[in-house]
PDBML (XML) file of the C-alpha atoms, coordinates in Angstrom:
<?xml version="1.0" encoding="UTF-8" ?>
<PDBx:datablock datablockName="MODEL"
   xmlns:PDBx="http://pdbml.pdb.org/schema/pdbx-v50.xsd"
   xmlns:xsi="http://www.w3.org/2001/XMLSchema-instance"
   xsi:schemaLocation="http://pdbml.pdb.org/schema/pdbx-v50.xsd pdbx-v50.xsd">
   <PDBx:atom_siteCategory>
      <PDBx:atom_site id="1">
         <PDBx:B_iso_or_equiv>0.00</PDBx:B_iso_or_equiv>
         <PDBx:Cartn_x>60.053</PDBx:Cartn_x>
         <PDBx:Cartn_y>70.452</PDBx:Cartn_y>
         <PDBx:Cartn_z>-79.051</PDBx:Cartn_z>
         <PDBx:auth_asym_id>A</PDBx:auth_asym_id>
         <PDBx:auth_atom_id>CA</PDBx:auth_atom_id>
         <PDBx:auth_comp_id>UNK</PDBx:auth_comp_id>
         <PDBx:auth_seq_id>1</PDBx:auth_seq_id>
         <PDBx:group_PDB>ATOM</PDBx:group_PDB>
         <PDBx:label_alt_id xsi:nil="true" />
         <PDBx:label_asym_id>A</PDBx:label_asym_id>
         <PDBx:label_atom_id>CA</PDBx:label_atom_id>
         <PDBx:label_comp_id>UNK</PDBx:label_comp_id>
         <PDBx:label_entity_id>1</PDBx:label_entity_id>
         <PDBx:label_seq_id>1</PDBx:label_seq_id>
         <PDBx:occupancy>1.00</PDBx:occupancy>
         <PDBx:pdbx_PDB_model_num>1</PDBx:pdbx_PDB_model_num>
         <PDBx:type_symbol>C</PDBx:type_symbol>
      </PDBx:atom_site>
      <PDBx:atom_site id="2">
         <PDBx:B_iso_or_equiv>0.00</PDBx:B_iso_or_equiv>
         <PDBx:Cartn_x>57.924</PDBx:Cartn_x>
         <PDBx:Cartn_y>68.224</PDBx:Cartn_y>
         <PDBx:Cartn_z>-76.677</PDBx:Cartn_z>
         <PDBx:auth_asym_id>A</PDBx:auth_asym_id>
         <PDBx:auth_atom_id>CA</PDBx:auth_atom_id>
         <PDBx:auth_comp_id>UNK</PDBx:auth_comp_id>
         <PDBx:auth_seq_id>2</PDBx:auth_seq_id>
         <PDBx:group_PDB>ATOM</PDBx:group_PDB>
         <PDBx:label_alt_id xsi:nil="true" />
         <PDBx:label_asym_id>A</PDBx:label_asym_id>
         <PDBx:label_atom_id>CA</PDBx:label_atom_id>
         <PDBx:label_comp_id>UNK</PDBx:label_comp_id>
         <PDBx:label_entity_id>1</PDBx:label_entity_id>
         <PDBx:label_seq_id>2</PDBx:label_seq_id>
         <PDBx:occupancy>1.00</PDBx:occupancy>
         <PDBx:pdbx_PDB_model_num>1</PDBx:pdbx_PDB_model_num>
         <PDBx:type_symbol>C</PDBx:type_symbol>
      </PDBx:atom_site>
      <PDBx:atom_site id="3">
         <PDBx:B_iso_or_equiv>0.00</PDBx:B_iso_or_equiv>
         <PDBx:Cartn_x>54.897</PDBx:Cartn_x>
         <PDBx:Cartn_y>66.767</PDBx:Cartn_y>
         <PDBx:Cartn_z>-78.276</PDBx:Cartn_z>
         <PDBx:auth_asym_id>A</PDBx:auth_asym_id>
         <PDBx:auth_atom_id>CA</PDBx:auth_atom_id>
         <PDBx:auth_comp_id>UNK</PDBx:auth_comp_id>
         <PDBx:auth_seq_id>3</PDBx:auth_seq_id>
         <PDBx:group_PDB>ATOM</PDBx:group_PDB>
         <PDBx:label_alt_id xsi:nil="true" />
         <PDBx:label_asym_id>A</PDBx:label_asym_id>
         <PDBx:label_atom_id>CA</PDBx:label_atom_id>
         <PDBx:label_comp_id>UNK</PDBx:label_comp_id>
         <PDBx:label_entity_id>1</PDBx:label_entity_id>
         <PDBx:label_seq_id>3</PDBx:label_seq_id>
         <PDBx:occupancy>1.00</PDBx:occupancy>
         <PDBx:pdbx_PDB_model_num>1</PDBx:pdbx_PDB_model_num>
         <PDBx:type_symbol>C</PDBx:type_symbol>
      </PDBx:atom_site>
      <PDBx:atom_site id="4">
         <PDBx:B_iso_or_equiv>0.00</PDBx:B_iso_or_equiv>
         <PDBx:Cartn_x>56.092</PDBx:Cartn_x>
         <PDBx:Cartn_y>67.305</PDBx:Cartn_y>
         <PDBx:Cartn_z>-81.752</PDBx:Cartn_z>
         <PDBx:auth_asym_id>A</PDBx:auth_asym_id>
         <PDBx:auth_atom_id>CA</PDBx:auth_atom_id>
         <PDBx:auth_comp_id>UNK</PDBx:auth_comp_id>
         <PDBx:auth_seq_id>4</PDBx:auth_seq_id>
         <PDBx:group_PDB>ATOM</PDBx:group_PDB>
         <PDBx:label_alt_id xsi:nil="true" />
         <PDBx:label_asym_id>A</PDBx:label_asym_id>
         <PDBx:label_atom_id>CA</PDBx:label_atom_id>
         <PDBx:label_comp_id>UNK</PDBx:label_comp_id>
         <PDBx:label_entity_id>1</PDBx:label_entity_id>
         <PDBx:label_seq_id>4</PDBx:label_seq_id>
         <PDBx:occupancy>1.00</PDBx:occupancy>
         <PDBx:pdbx_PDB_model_num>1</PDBx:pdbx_PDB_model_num>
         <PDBx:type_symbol>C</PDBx:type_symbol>
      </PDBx:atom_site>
      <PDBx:atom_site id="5">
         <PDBx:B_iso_or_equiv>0.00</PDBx:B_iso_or_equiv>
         <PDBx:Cartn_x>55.928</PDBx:Cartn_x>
         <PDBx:Cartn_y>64.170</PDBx:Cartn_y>
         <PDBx:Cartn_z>-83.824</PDBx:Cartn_z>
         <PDBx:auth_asym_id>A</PDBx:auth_asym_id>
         <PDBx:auth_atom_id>CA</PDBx:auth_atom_id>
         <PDBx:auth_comp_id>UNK</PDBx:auth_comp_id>
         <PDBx:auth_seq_id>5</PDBx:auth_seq_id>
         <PDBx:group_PDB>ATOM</PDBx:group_PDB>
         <PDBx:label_alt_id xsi:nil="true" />
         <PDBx:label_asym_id>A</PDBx:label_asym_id>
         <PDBx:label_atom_id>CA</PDBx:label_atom_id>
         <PDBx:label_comp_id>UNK</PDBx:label_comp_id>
         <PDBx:label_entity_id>1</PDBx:label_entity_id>
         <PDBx:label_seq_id>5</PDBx:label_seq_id>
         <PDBx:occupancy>1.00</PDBx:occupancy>
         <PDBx:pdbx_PDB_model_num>1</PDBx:pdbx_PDB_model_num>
         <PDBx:type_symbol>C</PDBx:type_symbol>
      </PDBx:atom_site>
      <PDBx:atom_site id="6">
         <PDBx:B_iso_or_equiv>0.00</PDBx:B_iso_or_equiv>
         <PDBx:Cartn_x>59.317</PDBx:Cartn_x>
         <PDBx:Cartn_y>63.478</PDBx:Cartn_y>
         <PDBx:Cartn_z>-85.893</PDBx:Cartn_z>
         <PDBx:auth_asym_id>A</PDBx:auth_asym_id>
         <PDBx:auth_atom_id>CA</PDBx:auth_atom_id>
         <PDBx:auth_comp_id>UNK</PDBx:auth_comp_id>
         <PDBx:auth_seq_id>6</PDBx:auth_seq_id>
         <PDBx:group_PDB>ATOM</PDBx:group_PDB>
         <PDBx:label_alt_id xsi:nil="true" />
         <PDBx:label_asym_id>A</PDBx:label_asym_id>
         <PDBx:label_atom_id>CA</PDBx:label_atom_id>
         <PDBx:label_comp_id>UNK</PDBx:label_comp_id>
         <PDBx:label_entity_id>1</PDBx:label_entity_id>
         <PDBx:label_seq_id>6</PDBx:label_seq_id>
         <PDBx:occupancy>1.00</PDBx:occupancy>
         <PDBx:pdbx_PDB_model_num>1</PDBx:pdbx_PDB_model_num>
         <PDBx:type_symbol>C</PDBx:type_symbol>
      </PDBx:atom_site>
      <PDBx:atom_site id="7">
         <PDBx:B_iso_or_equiv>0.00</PDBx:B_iso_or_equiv>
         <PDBx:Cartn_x>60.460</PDBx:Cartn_x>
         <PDBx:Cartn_y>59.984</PDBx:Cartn_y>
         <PDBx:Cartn_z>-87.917</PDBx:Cartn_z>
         <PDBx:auth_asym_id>A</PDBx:auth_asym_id>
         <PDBx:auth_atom_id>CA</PDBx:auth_atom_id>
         <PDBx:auth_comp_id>UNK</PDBx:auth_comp_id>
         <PDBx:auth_seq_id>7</PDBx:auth_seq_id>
         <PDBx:group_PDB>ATOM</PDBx:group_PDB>
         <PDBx:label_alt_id xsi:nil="true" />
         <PDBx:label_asym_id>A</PDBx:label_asym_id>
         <PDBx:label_atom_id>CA</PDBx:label_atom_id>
         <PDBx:label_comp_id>UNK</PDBx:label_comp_id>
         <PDBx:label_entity_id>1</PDBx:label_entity_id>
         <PDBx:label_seq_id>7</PDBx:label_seq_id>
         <PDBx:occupancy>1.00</PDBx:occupancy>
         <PDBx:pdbx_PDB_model_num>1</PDBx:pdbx_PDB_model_num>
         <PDBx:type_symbol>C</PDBx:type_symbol>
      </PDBx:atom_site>
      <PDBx:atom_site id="8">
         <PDBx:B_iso_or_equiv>0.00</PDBx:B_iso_or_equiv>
         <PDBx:Cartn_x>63.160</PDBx:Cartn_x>
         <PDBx:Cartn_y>57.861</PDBx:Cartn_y>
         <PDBx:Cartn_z>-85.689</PDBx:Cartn_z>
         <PDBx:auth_asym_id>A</PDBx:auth_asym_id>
         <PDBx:auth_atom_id>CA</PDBx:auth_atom_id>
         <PDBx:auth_comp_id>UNK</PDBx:auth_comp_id>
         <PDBx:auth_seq_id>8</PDBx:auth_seq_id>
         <PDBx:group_PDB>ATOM</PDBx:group_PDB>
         <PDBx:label_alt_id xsi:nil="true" />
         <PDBx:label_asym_id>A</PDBx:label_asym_id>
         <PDBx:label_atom_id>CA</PDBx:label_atom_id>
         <PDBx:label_comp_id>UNK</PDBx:label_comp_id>
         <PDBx:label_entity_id>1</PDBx:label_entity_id>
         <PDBx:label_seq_id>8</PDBx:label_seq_id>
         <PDBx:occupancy>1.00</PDBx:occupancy>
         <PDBx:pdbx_PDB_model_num>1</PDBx:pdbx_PDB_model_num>
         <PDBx:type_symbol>C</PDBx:type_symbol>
      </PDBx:atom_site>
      <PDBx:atom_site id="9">
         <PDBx:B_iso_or_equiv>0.00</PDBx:B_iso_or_equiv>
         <PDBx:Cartn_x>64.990</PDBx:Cartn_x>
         <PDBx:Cartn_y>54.698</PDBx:Cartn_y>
         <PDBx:Cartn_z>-87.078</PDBx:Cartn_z>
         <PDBx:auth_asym_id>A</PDBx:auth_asym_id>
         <PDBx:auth_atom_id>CA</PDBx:auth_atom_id>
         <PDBx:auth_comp_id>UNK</PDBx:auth_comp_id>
         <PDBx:auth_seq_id>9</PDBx:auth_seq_id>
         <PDBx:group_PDB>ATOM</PDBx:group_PDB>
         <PDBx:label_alt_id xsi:nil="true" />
         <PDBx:label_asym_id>A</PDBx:label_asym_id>
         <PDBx:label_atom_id>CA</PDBx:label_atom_id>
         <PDBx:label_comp_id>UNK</PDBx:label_comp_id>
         <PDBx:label_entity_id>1</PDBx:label_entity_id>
         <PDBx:label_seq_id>9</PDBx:label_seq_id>
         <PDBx:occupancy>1.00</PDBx:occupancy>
         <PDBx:pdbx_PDB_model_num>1</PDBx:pdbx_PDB_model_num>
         <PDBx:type_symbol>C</PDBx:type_symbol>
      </PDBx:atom_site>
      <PDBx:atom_site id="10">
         <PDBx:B_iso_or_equiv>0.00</PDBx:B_iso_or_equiv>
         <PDBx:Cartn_x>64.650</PDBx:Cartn_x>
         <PDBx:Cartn_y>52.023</PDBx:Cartn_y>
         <PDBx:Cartn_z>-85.486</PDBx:Cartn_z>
         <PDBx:auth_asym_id>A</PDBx:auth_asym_id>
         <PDBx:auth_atom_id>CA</PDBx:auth_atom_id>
         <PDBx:auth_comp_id>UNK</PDBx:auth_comp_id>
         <PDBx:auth_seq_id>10</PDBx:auth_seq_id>
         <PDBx:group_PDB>ATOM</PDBx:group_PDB>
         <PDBx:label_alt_id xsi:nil="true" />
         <PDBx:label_asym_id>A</PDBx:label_asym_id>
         <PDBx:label_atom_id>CA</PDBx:label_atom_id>
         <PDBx:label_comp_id>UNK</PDBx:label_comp_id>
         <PDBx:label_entity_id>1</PDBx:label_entity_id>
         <PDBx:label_seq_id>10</PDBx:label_seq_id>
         <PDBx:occupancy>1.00</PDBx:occupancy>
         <PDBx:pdbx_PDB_model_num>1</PDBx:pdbx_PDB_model_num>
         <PDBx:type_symbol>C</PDBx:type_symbol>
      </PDBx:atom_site>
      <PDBx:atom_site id="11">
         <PDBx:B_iso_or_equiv>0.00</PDBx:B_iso_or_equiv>
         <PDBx:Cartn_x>67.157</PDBx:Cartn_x>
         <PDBx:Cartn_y>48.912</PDBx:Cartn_y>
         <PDBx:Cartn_z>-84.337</PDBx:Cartn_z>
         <PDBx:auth_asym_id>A</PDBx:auth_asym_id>
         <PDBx:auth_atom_id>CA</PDBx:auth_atom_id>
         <PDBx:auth_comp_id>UNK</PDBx:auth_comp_id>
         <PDBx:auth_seq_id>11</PDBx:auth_seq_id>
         <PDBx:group_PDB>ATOM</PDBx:group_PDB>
         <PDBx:label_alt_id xsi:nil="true" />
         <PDBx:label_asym_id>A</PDBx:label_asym_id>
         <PDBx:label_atom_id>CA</PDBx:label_atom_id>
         <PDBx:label_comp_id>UNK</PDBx:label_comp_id>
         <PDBx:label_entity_id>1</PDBx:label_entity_id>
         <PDBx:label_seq_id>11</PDBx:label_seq_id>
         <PDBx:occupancy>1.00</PDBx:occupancy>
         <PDBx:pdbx_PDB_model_num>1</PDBx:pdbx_PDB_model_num>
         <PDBx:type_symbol>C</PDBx:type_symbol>
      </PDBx:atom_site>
      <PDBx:atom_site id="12">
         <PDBx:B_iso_or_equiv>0.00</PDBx:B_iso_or_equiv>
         <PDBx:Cartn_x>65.176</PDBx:Cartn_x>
         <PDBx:Cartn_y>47.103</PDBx:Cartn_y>
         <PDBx:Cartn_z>-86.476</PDBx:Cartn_z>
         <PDBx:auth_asym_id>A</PDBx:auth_asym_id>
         <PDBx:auth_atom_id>CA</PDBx:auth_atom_id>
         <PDBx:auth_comp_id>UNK</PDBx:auth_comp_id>
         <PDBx:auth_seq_id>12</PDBx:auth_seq_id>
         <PDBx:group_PDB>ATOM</PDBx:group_PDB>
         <PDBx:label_alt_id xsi:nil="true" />
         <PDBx:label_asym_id>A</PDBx:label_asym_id>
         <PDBx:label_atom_id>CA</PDBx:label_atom_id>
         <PDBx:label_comp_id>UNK</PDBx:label_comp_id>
         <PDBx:label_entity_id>1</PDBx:label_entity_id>
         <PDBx:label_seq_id>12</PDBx:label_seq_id>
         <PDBx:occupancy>1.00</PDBx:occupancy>
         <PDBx:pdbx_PDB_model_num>1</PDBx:pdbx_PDB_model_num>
         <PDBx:type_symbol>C</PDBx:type_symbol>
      </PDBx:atom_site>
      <PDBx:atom_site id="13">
         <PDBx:B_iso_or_equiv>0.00</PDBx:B_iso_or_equiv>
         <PDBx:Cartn_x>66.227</PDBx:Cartn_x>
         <PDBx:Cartn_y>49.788</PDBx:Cartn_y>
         <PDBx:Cartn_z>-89.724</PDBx:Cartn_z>
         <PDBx:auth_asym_id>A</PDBx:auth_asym_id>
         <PDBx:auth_atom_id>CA</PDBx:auth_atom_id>
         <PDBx:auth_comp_id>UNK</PDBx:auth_comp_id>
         <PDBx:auth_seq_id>13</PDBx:auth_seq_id>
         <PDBx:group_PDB>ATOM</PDBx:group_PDB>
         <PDBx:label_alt_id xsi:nil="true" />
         <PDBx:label_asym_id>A</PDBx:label_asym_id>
         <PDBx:label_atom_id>CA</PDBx:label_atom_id>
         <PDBx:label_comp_id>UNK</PDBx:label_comp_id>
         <PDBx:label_entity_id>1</PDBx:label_entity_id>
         <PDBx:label_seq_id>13</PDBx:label_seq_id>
         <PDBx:occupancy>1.00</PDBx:occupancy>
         <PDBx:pdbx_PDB_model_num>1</PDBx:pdbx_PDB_model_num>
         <PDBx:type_symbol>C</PDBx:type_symbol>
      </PDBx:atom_site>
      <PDBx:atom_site id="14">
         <PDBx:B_iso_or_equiv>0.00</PDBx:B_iso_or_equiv>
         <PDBx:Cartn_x>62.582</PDBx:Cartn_x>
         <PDBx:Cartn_y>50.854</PDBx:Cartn_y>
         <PDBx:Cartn_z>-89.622</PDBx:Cartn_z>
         <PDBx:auth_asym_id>A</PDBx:auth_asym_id>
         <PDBx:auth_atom_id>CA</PDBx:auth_atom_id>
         <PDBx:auth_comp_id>UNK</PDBx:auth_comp_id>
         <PDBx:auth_seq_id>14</PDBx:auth_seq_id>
         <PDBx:group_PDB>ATOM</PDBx:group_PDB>
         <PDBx:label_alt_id xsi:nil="true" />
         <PDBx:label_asym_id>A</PDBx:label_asym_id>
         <PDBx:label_atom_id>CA</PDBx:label_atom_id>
         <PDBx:label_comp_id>UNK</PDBx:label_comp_id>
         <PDBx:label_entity_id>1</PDBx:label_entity_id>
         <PDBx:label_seq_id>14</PDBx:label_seq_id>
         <PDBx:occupancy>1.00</PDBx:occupancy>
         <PDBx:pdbx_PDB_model_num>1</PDBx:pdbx_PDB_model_num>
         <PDBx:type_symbol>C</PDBx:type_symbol>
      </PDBx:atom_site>
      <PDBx:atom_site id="15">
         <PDBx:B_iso_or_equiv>0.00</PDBx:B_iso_or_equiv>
         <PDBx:Cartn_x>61.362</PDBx:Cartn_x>
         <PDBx:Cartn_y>54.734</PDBx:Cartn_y>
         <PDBx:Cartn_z>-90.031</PDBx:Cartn_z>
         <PDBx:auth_asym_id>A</PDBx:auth_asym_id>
         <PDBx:auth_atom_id>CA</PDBx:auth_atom_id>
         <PDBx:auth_comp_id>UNK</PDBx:auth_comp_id>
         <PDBx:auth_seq_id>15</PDBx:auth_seq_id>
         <PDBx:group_PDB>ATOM</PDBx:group_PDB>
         <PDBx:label_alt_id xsi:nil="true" />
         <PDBx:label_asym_id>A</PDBx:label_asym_id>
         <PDBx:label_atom_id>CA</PDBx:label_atom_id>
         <PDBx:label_comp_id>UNK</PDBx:label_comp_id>
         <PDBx:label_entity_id>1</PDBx:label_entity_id>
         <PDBx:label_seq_id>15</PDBx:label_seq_id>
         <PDBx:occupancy>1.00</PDBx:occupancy>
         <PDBx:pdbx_PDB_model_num>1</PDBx:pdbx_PDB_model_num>
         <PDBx:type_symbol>C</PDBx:type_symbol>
      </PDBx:atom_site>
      <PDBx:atom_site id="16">
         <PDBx:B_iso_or_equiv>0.00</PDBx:B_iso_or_equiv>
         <PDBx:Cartn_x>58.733</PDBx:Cartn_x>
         <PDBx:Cartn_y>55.226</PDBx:Cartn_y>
         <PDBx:Cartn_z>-87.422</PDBx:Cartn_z>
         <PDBx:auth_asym_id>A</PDBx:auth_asym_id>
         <PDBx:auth_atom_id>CA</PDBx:auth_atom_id>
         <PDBx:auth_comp_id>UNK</PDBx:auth_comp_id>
         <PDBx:auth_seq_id>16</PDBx:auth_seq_id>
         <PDBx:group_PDB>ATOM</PDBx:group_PDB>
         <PDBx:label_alt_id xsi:nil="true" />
         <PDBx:label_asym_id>A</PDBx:label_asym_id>
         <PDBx:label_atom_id>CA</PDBx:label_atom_id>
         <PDBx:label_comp_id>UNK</PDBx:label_comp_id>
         <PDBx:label_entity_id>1</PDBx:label_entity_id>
         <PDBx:label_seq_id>16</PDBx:label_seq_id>
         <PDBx:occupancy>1.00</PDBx:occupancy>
         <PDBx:pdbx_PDB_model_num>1</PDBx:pdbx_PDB_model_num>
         <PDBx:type_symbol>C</PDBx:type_symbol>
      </PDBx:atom_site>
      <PDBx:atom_site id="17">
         <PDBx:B_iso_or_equiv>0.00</PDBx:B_iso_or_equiv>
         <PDBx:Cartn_x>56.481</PDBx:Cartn_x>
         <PDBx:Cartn_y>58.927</PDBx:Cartn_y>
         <PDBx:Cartn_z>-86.052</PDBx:Cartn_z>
         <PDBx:auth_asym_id>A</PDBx:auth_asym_id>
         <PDBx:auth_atom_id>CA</PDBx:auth_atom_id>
         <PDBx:auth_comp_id>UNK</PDBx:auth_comp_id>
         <PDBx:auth_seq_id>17</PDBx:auth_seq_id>
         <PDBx:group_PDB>ATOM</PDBx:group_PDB>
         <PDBx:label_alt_id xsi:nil="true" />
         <PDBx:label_asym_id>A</PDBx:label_asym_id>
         <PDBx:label_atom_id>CA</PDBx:label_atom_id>
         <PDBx:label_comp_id>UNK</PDBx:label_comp_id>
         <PDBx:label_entity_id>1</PDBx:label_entity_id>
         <PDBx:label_seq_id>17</PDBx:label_seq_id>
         <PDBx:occupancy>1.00</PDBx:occupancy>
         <PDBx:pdbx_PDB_model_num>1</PDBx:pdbx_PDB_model_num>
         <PDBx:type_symbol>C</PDBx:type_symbol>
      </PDBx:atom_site>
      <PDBx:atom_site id="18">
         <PDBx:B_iso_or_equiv>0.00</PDBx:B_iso_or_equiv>
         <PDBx:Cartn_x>57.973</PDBx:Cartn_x>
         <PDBx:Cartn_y>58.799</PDBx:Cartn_y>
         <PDBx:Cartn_z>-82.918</PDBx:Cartn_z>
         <PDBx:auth_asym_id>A</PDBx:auth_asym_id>
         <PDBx:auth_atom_id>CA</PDBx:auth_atom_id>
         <PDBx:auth_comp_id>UNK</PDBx:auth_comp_id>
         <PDBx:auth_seq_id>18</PDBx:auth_seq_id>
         <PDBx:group_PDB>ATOM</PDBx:group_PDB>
         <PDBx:label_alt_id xsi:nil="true" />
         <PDBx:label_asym_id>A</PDBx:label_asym_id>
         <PDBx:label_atom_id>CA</PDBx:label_atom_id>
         <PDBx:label_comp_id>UNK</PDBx:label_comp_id>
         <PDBx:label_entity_id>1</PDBx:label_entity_id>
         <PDBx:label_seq_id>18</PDBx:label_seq_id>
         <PDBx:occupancy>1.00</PDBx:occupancy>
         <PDBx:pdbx_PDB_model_num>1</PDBx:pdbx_PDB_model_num>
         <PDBx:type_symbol>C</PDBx:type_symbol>
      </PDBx:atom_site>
      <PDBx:atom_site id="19">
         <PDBx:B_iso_or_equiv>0.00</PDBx:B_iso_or_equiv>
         <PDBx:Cartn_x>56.327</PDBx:Cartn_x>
         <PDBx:Cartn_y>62.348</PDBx:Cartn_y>
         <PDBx:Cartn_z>-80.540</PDBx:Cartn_z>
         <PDBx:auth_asym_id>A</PDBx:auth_asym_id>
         <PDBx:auth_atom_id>CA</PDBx:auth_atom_id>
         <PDBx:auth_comp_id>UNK</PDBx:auth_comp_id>
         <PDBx:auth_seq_id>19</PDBx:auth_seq_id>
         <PDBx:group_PDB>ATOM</PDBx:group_PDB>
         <PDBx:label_alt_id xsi:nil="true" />
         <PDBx:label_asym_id>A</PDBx:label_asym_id>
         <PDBx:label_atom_id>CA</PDBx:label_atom_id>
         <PDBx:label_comp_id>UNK</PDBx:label_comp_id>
         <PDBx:label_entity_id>1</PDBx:label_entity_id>
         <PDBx:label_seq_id>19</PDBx:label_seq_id>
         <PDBx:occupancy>1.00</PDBx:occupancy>
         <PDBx:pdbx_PDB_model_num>1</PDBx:pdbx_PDB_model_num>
         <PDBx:type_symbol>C</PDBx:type_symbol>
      </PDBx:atom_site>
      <PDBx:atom_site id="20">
         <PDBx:B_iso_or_equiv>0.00</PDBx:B_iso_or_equiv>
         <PDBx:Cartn_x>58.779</PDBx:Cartn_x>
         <PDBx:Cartn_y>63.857</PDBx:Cartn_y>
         <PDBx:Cartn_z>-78.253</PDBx:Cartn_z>
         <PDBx:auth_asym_id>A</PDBx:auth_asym_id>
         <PDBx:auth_atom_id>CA</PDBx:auth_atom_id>
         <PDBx:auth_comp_id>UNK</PDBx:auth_comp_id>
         <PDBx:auth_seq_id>20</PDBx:auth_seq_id>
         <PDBx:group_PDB>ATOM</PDBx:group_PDB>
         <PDBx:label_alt_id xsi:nil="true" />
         <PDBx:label_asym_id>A</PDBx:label_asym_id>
         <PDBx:label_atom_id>CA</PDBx:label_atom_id>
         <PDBx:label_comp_id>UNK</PDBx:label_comp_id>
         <PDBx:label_entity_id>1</PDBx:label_entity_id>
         <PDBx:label_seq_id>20</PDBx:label_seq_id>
         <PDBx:occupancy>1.00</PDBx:occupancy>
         <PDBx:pdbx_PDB_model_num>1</PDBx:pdbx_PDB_model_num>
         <PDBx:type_symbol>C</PDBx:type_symbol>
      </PDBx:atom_site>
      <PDBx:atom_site id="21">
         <PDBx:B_iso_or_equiv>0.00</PDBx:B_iso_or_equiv>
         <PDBx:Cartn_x>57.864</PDBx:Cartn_x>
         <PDBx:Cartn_y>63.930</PDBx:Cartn_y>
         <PDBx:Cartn_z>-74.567</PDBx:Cartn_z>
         <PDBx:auth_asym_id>A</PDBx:auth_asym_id>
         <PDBx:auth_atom_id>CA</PDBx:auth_atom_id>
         <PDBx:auth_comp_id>UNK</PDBx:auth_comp_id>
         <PDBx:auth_seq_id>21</PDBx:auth_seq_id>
         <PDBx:group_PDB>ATOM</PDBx:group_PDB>
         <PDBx:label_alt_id xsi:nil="true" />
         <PDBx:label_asym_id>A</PDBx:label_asym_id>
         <PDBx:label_atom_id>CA</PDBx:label_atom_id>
         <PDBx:label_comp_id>UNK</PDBx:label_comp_id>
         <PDBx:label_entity_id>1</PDBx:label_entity_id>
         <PDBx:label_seq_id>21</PDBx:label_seq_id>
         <PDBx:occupancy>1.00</PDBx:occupancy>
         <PDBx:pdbx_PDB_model_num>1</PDBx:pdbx_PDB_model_num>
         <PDBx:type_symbol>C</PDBx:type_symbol>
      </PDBx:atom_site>
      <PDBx:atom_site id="22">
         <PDBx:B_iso_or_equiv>0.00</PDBx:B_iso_or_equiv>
         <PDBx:Cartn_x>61.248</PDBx:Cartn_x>
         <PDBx:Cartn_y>65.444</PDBx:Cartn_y>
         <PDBx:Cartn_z>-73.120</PDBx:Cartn_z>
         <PDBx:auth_asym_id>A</PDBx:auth_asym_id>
         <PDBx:auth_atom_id>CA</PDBx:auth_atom_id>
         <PDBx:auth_comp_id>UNK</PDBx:auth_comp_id>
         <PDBx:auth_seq_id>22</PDBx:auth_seq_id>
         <PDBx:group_PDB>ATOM</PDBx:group_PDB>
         <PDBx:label_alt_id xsi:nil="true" />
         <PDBx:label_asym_id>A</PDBx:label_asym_id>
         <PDBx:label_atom_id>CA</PDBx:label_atom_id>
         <PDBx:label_comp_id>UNK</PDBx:label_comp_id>
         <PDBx:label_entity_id>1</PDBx:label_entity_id>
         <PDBx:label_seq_id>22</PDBx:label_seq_id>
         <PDBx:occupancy>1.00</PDBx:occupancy>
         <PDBx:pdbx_PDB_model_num>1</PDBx:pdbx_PDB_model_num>
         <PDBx:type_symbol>C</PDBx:type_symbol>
      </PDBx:atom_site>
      <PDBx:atom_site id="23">
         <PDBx:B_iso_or_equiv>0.00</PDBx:B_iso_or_equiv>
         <PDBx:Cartn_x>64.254</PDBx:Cartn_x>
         <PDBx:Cartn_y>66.517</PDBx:Cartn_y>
         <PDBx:Cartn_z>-74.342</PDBx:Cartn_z>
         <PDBx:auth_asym_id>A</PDBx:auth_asym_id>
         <PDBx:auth_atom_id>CA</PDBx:auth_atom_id>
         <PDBx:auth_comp_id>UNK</PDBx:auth_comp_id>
         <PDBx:auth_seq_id>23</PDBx:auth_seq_id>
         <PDBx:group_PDB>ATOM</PDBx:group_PDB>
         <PDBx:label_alt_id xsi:nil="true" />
         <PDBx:label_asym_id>A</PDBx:label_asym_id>
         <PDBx:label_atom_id>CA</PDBx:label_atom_id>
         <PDBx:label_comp_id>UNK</PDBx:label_comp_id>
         <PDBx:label_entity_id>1</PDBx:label_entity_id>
         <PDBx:label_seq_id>23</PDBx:label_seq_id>
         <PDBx:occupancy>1.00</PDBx:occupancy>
         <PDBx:pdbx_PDB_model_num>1</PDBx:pdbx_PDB_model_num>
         <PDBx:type_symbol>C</PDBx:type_symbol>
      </PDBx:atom_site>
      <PDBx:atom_site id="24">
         <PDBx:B_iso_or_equiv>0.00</PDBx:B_iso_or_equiv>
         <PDBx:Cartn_x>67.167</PDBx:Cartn_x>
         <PDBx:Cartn_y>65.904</PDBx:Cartn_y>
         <PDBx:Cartn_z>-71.142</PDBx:Cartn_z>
         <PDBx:auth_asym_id>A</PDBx:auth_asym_id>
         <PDBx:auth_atom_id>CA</PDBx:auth_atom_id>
         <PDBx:auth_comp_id>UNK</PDBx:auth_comp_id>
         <PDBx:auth_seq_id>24</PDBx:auth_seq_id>
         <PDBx:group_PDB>ATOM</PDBx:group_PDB>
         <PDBx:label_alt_id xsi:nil="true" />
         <PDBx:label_asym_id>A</PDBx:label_asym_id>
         <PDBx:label_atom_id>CA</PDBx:label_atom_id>
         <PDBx:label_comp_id>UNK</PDBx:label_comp_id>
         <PDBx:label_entity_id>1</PDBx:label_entity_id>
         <PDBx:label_seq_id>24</PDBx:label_seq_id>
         <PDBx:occupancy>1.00</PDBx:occupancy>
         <PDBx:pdbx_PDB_model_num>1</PDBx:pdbx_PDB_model_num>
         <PDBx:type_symbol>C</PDBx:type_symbol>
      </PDBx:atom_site>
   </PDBx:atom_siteCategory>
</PDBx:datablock>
């Protein structure tokens, strides 16, 4: 859902809170 916050790995093998703005 936009404007939820989930974690997203990164290129760099990171975990980041990445918020969703749109889902196409």
């Amino acid at each position: 859902q936009p404007g939820n916050i989930y974690a997203s790995k990164h290129k760099d093998g990171k975990w980041y809170r990445t918020s969703v703005i749109k889902v196409i």
